[in-house]
Protein backbone atom coordinates (compact mmCIF):
# COMPACT_ATOMS: atom_id res chain seq x y z
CA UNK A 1 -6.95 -17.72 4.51
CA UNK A 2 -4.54 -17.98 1.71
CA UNK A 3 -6.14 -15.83 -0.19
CA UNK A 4 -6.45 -13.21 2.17
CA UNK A 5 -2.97 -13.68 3.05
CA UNK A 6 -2.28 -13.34 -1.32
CA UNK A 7 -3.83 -10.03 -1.49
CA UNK A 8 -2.24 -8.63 1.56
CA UNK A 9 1.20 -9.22 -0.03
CA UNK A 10 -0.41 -7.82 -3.04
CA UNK A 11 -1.15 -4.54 -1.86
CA UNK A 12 1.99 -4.38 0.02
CA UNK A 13 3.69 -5.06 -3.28
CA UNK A 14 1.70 -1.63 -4.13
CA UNK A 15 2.40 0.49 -1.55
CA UNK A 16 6.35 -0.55 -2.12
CA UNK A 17 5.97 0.19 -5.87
CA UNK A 18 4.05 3.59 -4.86
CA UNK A 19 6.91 4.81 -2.70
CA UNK A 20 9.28 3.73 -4.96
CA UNK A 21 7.48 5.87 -7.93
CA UNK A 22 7.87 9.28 -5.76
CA UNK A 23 4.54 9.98 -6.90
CA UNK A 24 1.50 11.35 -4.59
CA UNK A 25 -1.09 8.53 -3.48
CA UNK A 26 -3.72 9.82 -5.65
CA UNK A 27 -1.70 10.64 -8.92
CA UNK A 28 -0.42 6.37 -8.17
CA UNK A 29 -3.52 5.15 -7.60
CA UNK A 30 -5.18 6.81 -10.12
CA UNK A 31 -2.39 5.57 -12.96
CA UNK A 32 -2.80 2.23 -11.49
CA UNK A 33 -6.56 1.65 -11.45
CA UNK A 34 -7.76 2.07 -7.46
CA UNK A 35 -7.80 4.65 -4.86
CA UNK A 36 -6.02 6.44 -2.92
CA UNK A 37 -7.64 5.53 0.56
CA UNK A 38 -6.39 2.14 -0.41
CA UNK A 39 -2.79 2.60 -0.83
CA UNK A 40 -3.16 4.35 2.48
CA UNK A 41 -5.27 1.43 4.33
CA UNK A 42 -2.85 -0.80 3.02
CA UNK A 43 0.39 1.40 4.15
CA UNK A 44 -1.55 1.23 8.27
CA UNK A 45 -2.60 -2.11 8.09
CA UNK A 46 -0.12 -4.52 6.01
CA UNK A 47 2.02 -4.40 9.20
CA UNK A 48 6.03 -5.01 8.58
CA UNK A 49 5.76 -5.00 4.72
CA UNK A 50 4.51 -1.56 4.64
CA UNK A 51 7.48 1.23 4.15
CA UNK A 52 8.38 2.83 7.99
CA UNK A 53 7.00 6.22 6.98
CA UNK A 54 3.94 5.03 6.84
CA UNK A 55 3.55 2.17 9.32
CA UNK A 56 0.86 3.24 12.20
CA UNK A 57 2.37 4.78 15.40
CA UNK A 58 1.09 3.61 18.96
């Protein structure tokens, strides 16, 4: 569980760092070493660390 719980607030670390950068998802990931779908899993599912714009709407 803790290491789930480690590489949640490691890709939520990314998706901050990705909307701080300005850049698109793709040109990020890309420069960072993963993929795009990623950032944007991570962004839906990462819950209250992920930036508002792209938390999931119900």
């Amino acid at each position: 569980m803790e290491e789930t719980m480690a590489m949640r607030a490691e890709w939520a670390e990314r998706v901050e760092r990705w909307k701080r950068s300005g850049l698109g998802a793709e040109t990020f990931a890309r420069r960072e070493g993963y993929k795009p779908k990623q950032l944007y899993w991570c962004a839906g599912s990462c819950g209250s660390t992920a930036p508002r714009s792209h938390r999931r709407r119900r």
